[in-house]
Protein backbone atom coordinates (compact mmCIF):
# COMPACT_ATOMS: atom_id res chain seq x y z
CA UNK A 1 0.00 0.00 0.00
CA UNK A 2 1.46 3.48 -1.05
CA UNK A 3 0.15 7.23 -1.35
CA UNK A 4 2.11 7.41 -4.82
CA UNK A 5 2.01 4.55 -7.00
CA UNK A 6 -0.02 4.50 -10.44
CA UNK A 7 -2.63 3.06 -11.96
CA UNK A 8 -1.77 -0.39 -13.36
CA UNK A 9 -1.29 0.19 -17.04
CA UNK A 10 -4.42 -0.43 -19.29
CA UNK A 11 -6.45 -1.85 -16.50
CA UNK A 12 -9.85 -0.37 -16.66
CA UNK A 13 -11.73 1.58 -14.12
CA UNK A 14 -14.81 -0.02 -12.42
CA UNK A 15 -16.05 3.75 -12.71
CA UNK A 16 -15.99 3.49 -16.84
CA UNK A 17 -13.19 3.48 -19.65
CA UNK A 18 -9.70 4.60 -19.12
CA UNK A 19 -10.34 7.25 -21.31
CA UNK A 20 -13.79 7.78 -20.63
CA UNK A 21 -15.05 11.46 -19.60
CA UNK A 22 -17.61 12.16 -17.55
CA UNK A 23 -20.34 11.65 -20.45
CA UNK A 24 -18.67 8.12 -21.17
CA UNK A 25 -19.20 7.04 -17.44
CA UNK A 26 -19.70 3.33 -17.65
CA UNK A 27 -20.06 2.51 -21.24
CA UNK A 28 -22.59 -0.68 -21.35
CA UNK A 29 -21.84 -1.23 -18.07
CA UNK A 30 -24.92 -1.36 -14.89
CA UNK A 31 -23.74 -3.98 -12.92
CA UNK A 32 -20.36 -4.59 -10.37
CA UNK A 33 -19.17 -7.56 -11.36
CA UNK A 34 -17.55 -9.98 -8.26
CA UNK A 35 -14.73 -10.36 -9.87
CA UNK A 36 -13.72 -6.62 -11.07
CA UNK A 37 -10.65 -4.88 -8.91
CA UNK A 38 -11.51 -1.37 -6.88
CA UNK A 39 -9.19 1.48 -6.78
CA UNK A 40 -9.94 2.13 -2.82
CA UNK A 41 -8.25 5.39 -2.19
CA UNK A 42 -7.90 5.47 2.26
CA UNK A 43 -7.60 8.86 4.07
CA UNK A 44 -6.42 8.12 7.07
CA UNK A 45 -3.28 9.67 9.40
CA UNK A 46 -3.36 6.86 11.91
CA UNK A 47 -0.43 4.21 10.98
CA UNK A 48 -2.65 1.75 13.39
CA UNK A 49 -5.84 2.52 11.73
CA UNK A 50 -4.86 2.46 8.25
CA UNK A 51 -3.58 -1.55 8.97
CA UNK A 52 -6.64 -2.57 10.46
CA UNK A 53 -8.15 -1.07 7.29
CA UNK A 54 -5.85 -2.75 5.17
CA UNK A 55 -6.12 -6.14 7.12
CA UNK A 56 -10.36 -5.50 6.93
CA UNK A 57 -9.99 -5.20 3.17
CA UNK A 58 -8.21 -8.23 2.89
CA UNK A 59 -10.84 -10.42 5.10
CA UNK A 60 -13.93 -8.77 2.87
CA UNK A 61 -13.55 -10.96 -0.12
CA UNK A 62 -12.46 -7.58 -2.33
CA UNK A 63 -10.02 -7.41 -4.88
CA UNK A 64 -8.54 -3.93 -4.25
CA UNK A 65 -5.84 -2.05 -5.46
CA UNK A 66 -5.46 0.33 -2.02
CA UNK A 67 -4.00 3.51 -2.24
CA UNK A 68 -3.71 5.79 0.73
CA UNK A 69 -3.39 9.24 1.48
CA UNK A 70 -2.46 10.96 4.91
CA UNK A 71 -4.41 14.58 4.28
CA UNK A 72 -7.40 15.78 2.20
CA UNK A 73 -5.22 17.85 -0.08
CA UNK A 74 -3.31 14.92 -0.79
CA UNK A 75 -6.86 12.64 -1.44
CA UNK A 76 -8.32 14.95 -3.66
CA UNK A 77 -5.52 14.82 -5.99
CA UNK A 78 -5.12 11.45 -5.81
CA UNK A 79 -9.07 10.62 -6.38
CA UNK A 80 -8.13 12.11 -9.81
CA UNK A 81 -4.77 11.16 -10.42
CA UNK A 82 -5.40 7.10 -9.96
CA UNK A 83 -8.91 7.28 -10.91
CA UNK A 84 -9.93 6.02 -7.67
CA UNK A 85 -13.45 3.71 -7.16
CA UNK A 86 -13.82 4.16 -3.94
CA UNK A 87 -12.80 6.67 -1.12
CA UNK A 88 -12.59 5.59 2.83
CA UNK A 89 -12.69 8.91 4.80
CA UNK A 90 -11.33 9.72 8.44
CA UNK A 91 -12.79 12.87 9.51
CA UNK A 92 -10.79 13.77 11.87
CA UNK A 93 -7.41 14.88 9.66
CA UNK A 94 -4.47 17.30 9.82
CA UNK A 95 -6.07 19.57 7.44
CA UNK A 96 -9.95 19.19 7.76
CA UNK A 97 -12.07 18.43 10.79
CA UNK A 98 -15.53 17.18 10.36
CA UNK A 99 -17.87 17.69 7.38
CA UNK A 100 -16.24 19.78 5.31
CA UNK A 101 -14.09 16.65 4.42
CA UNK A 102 -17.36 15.18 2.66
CA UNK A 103 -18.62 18.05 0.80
CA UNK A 104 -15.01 18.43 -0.80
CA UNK A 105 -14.36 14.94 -1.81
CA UNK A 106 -18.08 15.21 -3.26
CA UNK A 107 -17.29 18.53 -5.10
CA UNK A 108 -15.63 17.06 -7.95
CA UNK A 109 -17.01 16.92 -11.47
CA UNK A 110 -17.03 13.16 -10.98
CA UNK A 111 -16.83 12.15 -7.45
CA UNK A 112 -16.16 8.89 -6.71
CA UNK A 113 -18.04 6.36 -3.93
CA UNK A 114 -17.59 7.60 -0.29
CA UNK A 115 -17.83 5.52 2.66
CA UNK A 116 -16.99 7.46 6.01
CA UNK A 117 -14.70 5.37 8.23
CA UNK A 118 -14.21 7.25 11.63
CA UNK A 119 -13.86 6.88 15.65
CA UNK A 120 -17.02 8.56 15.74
CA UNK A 121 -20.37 6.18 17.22
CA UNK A 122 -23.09 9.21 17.44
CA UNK A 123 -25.98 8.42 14.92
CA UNK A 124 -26.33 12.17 14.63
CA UNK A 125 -23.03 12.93 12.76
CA UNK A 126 -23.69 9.41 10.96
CA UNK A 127 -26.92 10.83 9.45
CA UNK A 128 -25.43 14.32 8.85
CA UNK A 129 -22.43 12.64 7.08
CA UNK A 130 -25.15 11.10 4.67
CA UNK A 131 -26.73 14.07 4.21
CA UNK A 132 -23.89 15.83 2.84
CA UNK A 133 -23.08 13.07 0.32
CA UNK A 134 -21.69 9.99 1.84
CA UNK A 135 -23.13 6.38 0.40
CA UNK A 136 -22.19 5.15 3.98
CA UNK A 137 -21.24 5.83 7.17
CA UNK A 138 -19.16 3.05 9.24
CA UNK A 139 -17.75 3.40 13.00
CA UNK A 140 -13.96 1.44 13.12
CA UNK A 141 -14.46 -0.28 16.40
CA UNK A 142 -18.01 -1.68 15.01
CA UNK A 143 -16.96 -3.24 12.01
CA UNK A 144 -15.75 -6.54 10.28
CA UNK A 145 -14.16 -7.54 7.15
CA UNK A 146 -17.64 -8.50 5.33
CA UNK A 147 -18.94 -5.37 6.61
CA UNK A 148 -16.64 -3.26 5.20
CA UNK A 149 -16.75 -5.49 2.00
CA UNK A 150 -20.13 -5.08 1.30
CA UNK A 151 -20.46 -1.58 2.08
CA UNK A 152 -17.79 -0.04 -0.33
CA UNK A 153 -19.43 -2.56 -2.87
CA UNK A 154 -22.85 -1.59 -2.63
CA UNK A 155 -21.69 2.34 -2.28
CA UNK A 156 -19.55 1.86 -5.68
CA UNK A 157 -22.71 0.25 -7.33
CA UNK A 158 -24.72 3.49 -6.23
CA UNK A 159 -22.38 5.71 -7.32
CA UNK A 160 -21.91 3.67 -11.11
CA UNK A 161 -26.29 3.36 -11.06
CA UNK A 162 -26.19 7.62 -10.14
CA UNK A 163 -23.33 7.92 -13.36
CA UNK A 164 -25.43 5.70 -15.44
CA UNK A 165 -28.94 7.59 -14.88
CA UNK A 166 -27.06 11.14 -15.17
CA UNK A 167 -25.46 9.66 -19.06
CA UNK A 168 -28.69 8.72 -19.94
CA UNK A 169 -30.12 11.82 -18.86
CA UNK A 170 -26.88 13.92 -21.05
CA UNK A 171 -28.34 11.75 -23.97
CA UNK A 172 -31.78 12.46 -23.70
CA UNK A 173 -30.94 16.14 -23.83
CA UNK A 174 -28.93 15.83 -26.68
CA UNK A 175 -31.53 13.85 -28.66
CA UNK A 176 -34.16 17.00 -27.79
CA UNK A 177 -31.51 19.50 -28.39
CA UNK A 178 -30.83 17.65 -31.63
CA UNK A 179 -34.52 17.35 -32.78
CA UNK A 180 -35.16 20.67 -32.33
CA UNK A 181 -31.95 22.41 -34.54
CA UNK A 182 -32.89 19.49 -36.82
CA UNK A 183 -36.53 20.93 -37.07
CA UNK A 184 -34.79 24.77 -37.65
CA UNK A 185 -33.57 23.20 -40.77
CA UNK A 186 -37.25 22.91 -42.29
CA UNK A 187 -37.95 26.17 -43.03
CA UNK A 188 -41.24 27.44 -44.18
CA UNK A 189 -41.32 27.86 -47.94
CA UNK A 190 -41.76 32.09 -48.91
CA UNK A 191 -44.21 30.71 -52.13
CA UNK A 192 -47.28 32.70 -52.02
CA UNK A 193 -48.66 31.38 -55.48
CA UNK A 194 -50.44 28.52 -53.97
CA UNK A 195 -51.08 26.88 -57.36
CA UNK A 196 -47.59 25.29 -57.21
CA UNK A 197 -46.56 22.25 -55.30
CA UNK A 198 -43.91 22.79 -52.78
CA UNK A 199 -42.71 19.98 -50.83
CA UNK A 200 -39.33 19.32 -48.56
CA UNK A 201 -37.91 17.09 -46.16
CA UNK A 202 -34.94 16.41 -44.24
CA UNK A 203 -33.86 12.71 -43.13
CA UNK A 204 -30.66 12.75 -40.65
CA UNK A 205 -28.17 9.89 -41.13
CA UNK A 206 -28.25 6.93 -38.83
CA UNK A 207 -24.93 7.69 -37.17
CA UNK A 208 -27.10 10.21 -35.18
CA UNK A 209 -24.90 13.14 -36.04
CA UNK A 210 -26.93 16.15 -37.84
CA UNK A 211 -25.20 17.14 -41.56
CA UNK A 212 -24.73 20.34 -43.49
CA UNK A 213 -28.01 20.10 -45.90
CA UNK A 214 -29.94 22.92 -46.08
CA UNK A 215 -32.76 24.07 -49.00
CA UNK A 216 -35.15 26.78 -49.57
CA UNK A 217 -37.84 28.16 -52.19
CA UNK A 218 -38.56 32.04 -52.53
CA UNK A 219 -41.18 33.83 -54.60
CA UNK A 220 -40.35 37.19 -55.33
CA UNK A 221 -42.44 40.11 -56.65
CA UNK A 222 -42.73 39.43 -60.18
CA UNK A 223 -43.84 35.78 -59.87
CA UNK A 224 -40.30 34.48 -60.53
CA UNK A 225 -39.61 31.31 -58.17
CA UNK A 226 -36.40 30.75 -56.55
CA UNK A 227 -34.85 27.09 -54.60
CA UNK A 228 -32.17 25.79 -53.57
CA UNK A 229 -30.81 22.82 -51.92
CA UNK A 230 -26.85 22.53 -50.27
CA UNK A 231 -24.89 20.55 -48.75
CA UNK A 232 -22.17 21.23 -46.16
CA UNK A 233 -19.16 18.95 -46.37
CA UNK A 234 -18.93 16.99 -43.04
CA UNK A 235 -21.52 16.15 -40.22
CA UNK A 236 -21.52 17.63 -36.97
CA UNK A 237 -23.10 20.79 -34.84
CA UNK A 238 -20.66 23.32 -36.83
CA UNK A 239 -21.83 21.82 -40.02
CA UNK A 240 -25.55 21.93 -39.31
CA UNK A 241 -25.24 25.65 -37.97
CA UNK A 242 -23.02 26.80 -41.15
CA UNK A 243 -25.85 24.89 -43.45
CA UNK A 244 -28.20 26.89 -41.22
CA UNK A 245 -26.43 30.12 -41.54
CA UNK A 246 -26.26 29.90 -45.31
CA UNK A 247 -30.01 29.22 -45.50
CA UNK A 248 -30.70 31.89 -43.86
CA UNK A 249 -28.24 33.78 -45.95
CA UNK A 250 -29.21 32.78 -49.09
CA UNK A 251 -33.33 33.60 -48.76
CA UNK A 252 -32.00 37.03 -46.92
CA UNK A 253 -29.63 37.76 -50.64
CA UNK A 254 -32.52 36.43 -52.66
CA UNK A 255 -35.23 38.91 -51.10
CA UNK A 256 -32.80 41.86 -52.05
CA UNK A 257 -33.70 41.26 -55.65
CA UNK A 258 -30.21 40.06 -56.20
CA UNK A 259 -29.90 39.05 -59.76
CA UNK A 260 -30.00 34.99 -59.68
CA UNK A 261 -26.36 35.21 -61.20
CA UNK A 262 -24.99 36.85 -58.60
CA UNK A 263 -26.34 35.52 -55.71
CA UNK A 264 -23.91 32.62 -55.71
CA UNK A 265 -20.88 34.59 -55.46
CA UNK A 266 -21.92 36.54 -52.26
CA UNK A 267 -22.91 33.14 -50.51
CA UNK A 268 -19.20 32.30 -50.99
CA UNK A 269 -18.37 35.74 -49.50
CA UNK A 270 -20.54 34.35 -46.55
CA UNK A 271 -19.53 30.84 -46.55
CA UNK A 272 -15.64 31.61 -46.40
CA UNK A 273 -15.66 33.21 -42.88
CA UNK A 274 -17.96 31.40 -41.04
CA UNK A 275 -16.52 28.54 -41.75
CA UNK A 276 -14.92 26.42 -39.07
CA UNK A 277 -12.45 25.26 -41.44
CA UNK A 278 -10.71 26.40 -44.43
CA UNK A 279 -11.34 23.02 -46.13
CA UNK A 280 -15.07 22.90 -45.57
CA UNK A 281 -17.11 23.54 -49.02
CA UNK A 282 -20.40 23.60 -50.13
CA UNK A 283 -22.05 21.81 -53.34
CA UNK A 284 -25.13 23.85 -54.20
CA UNK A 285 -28.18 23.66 -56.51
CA UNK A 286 -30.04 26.76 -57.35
CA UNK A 287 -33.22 26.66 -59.72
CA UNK A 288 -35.16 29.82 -61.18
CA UNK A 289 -38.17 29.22 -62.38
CA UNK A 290 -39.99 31.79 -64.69
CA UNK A 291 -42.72 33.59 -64.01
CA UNK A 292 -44.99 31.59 -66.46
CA UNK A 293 -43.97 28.54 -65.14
CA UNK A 294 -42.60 26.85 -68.56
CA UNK A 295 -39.19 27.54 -68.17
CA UNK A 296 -36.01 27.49 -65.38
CA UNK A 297 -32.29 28.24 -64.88
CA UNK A 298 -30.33 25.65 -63.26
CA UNK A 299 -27.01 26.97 -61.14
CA UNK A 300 -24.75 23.77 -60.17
CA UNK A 301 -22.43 24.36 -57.61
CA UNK A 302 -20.06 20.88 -57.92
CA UNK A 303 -23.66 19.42 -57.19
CA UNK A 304 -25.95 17.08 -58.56
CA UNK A 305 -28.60 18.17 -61.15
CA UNK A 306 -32.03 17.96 -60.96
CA UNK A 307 -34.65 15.05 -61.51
CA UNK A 308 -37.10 16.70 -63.82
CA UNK A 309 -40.23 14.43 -63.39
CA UNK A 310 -43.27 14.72 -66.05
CA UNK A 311 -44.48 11.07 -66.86
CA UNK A 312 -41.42 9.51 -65.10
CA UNK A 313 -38.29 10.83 -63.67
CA UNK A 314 -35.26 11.95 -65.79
CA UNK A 315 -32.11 13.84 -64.64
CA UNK A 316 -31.17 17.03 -65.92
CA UNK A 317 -28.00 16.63 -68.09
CA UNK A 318 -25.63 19.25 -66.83
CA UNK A 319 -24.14 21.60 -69.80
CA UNK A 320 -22.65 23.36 -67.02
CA UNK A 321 -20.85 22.75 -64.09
CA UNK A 322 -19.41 25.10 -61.67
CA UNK A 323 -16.93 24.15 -58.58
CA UNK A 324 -18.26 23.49 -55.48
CA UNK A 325 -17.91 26.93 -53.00
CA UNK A 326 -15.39 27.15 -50.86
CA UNK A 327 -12.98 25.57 -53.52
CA UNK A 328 -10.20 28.30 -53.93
CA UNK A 329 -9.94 27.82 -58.04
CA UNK A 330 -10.55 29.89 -60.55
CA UNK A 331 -14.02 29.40 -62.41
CA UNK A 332 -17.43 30.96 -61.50
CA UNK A 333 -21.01 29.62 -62.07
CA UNK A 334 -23.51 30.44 -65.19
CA UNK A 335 -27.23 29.08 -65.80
CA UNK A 336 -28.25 25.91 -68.28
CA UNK A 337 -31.91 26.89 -69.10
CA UNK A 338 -34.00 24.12 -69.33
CA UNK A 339 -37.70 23.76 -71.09
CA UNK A 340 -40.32 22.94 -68.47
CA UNK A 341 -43.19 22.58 -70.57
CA UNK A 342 -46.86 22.97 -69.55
CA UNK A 343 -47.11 20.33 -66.79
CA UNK A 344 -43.85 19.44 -64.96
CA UNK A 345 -41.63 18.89 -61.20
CA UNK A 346 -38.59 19.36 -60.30
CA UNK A 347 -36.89 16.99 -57.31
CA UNK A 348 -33.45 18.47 -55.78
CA UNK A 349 -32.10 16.30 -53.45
CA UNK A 350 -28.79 16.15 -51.68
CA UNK A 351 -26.25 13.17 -52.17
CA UNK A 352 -26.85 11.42 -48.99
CA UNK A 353 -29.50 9.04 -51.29
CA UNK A 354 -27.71 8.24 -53.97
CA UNK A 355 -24.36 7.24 -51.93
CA UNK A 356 -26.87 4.90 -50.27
CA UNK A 357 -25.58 1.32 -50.72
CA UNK A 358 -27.71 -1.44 -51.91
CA UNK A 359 -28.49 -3.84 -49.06
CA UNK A 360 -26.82 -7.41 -50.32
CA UNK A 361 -25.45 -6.37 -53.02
CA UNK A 362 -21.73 -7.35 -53.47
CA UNK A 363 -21.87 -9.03 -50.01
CA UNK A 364 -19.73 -11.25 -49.27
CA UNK A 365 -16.92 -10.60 -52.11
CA UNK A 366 -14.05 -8.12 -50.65
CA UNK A 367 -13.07 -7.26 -54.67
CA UNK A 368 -16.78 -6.25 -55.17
CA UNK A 369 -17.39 -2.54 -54.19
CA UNK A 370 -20.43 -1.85 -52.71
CA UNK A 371 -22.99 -0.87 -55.52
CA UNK A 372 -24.60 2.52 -54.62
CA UNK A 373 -28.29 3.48 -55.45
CA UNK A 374 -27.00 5.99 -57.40
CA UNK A 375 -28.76 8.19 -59.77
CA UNK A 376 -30.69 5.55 -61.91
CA UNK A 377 -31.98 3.96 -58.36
CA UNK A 378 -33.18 7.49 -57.31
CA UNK A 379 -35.10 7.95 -60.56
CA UNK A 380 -36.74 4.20 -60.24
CA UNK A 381 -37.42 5.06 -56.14
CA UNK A 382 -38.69 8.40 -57.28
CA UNK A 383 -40.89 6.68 -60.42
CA UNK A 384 -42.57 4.01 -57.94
CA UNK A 385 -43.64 6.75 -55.31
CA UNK A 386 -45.50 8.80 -58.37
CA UNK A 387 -47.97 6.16 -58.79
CA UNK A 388 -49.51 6.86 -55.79
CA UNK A 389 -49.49 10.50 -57.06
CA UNK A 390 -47.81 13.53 -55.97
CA UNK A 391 -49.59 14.27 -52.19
CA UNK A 392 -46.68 12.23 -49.78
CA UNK A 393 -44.02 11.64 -52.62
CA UNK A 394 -41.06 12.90 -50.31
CA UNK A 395 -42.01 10.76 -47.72
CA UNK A 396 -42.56 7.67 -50.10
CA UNK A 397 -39.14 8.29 -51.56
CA UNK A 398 -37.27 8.31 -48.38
CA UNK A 399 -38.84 5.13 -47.17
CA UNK A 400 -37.69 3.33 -50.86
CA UNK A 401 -34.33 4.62 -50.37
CA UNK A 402 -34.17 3.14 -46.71
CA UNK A 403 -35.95 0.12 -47.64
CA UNK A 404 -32.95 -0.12 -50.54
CA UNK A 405 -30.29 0.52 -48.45
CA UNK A 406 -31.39 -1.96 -45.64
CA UNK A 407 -32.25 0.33 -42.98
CA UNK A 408 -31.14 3.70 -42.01
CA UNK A 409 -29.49 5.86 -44.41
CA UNK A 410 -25.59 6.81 -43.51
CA UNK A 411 -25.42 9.94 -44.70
CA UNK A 412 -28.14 12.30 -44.17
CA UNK A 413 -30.98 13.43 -46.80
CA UNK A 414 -32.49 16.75 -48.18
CA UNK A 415 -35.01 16.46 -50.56
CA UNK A 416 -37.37 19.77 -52.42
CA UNK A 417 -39.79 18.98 -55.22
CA UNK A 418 -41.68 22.05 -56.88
CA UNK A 419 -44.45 21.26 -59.05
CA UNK A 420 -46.60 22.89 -61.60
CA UNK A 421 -50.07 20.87 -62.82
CA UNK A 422 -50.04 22.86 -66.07
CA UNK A 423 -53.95 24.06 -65.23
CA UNK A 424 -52.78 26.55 -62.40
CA UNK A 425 -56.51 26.45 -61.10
CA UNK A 426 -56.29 24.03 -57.87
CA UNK A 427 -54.28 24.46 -54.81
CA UNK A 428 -50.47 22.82 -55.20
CA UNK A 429 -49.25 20.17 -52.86
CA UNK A 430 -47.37 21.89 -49.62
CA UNK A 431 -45.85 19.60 -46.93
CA UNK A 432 -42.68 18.93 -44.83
CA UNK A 433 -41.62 15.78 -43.82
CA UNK A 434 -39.25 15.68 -40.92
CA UNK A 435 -37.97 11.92 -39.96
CA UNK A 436 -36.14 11.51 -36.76
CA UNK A 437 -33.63 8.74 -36.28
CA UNK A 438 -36.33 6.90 -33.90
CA UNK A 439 -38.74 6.94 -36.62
CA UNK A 440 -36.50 6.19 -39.66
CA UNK A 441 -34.99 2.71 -37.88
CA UNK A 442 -37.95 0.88 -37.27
């Protein structure tokens, strides 16, 4: 028994993971096992007392690794420095007195268990040392090796039970504070010519981390539709917020009556310093859509085209394609017009479906990449879910794409489909699907 040794190398902590912080306490872990070794950390200044502690330990059936230390100041660095399970606190010591011995060892960000060991027999101080955070309070002249056993066990179970109940809690929190930036992502569509079908959703990948997609559609004054769709390269808080940001930035640019060909160029003016990174880009897809509704300019930003769906679904061949933003090459971005003709839809969608994998396919064979659902599977996915006509297509074509891949998607999914009926006398199609990861996996 020493006050200085380490930790034995690579052994793990009954408390969690070597590595593990304190939102990693325990990972799959709920139950001591018999058989798992406890960092026991003892304060205690009395040579006597700390053997009959030692020899206690020894007679409880525990597998300990017993460290000792001779002064608070010294315990609380040590609690830290060897990771310790459990602590065994004399309250009577050179440099604390009493209670104020608990409430320090149980100020930590992670305290560990805390049985009180002391001369002391009144119940009152017993009660009071509970009260301020002990699992358990034990007099020395009134206790036995299996006592002392299955009190630091029981108070190291408590504390692992508290660590596992306060993770789960963390995670809950996230998942809400996830759901709701996720929901900020759908924004409401500024298309006051009801006549046209505007529908949008947002899938996040199954990893659980939110991506970079963002999309938008805009009406302005003279009937002229703008939307977009974008995708931020990586997943992660900074990526949804900068797909956020250039949302936000991109409707505020388009309600200026910026001319479409210049609206690109000041995103990347807004893109490049609020950027986390100087390596993070942005594919983009901008549409225009005349006022008469027959015709549109297509603005690719090192991103996919357009499905242009009339009887079935066909992709937009690109004449044109400009480098993602963010890239720093030369090169700029100009419009492919495209015919529309008198009854028409146009899908944007981000690349999280089409990197799908197939479920099965190639399985089994190392030499055999994966195949992808890739653009042709899209426009088959996207063909099936028009039969049951246009109302719920997004949602139908998400569902395929999962079905396809197996279960859920990877990569997160942005999807925006603006529609014209060529009579321009009923009301269009306007809906927003949002599906959480809950939702997606069953």
């Amino acid at each position: 028994m020493t006050g200085s040794e380490q930790r034995a190398p690579g052994r793990p902590s009954a408390r969690g993971d070597d590595a593990a912080g304190p939102d990693q306490a325990h990972p799959g872990r709920a139950v001591l096992a018999p058989t798992d070794e406890l960092r026991i950390l003892l304060v205690e200044d009395d040579d006597g007392d700390a053997i009959l502690v030692e020899e206690l330990l020894a007679d409880g059936n525990l597998k300990v690794e017993l460290h000792r230390a001779t002064t608070l100041d010294g315990a609380l660095e040590m609690v830290v420095s060897h990771d310790v399970d459990c602590v065994l606190l004399d309250l009577g010591l050179p440099d604390s007195v009493g209670l104020s011995a608990v409430e320090r060892v149980r100020a930590g960000s992670r305290p560990p268990a805390l049985v009180v060991l002391t001369g002391h027999s009144g119940i009152d101080l017993g009660v009071q040392a509970v009260a301020a955070g002990a699992d358990d309070y034990l007099v020395k002249g009134e206790v036995d090796g299996d006592l002392l056993g299955r009190s630091v066990r029981y108070a190291v179970q408590r504390r692992m039970s508290v660590e596992q109940q306060r993770a789960l809690y963390r995670s809950e929190v996230r998942a809400a504070e996830t759901a709701r930036l996720e929901r900020a992502l759908l924004p409401t569509p500024l298309v006051q010519d009801d006549r046209l079908d505007v529908m949008v959703g947002y899938v996040p990948g199954g990893n659980g981390l939110l991506g970079g997609d963002f999309f938008d559609a805009v009406e302005r004054p003279d009937g002229t539709v703008l939307c977009v769709i974008g995708d931020v390269a990586g997943h992660g808080p900074d990526e949804a917020a900068l797909g956020a940001t250039l949302r936000t930035a991109w409707r505020t640019i388009v309600l200026s009556e910026t001319q479409p060909e210049a609206i690109l160029p000041l995103l990347e003016r807004v893109l490049v310093p609020e950027r986390a990174r100087p390596e993070v880009f942005v594919t983009l897809c901008q549409v225009v859509v005349s006022a008469d509704r027959r015709s549109a300019e297509v603005y690719l930003a090192g991103h996919l085209a357009p499905l242009l769906l009339r009887d079935t679904a066909s992709e937009i061949t690109p004449t044109s394609r400009g480098r993602a933003l963010g890239i720093p090459v030369a090169g700029g971005w100009t419009s492919q017009p495209v015919e529309l003709g008198e009854r028409w839809a146009l899908m944007l969608y981000t690349d999280g479906l089409v990197e799908a994998t197939v479920a099965g396919a190639g399985a089994g064979d190392a030499r055999t990449r994966p195949e992808r659902v890739g653009v042709d599977g899209l426009r088959r996915a996207v063909d099936s879910a028009l039969e049951q006509g246009v109302e719920g297509v997004v949602e139908r074509v998400f569902r395929r794409v999962r079905d396809l891949h197996g279960g859920p998607l990877a990569d997160d999914a942005a999807l925006l489909v603006l529609g014209w009926d060529g009579k321009g006398t009923s009301p269009g199609e306007r809906s927003a699907t949002l599906a959480d990861s809950d939702e997606w996996a069953r």
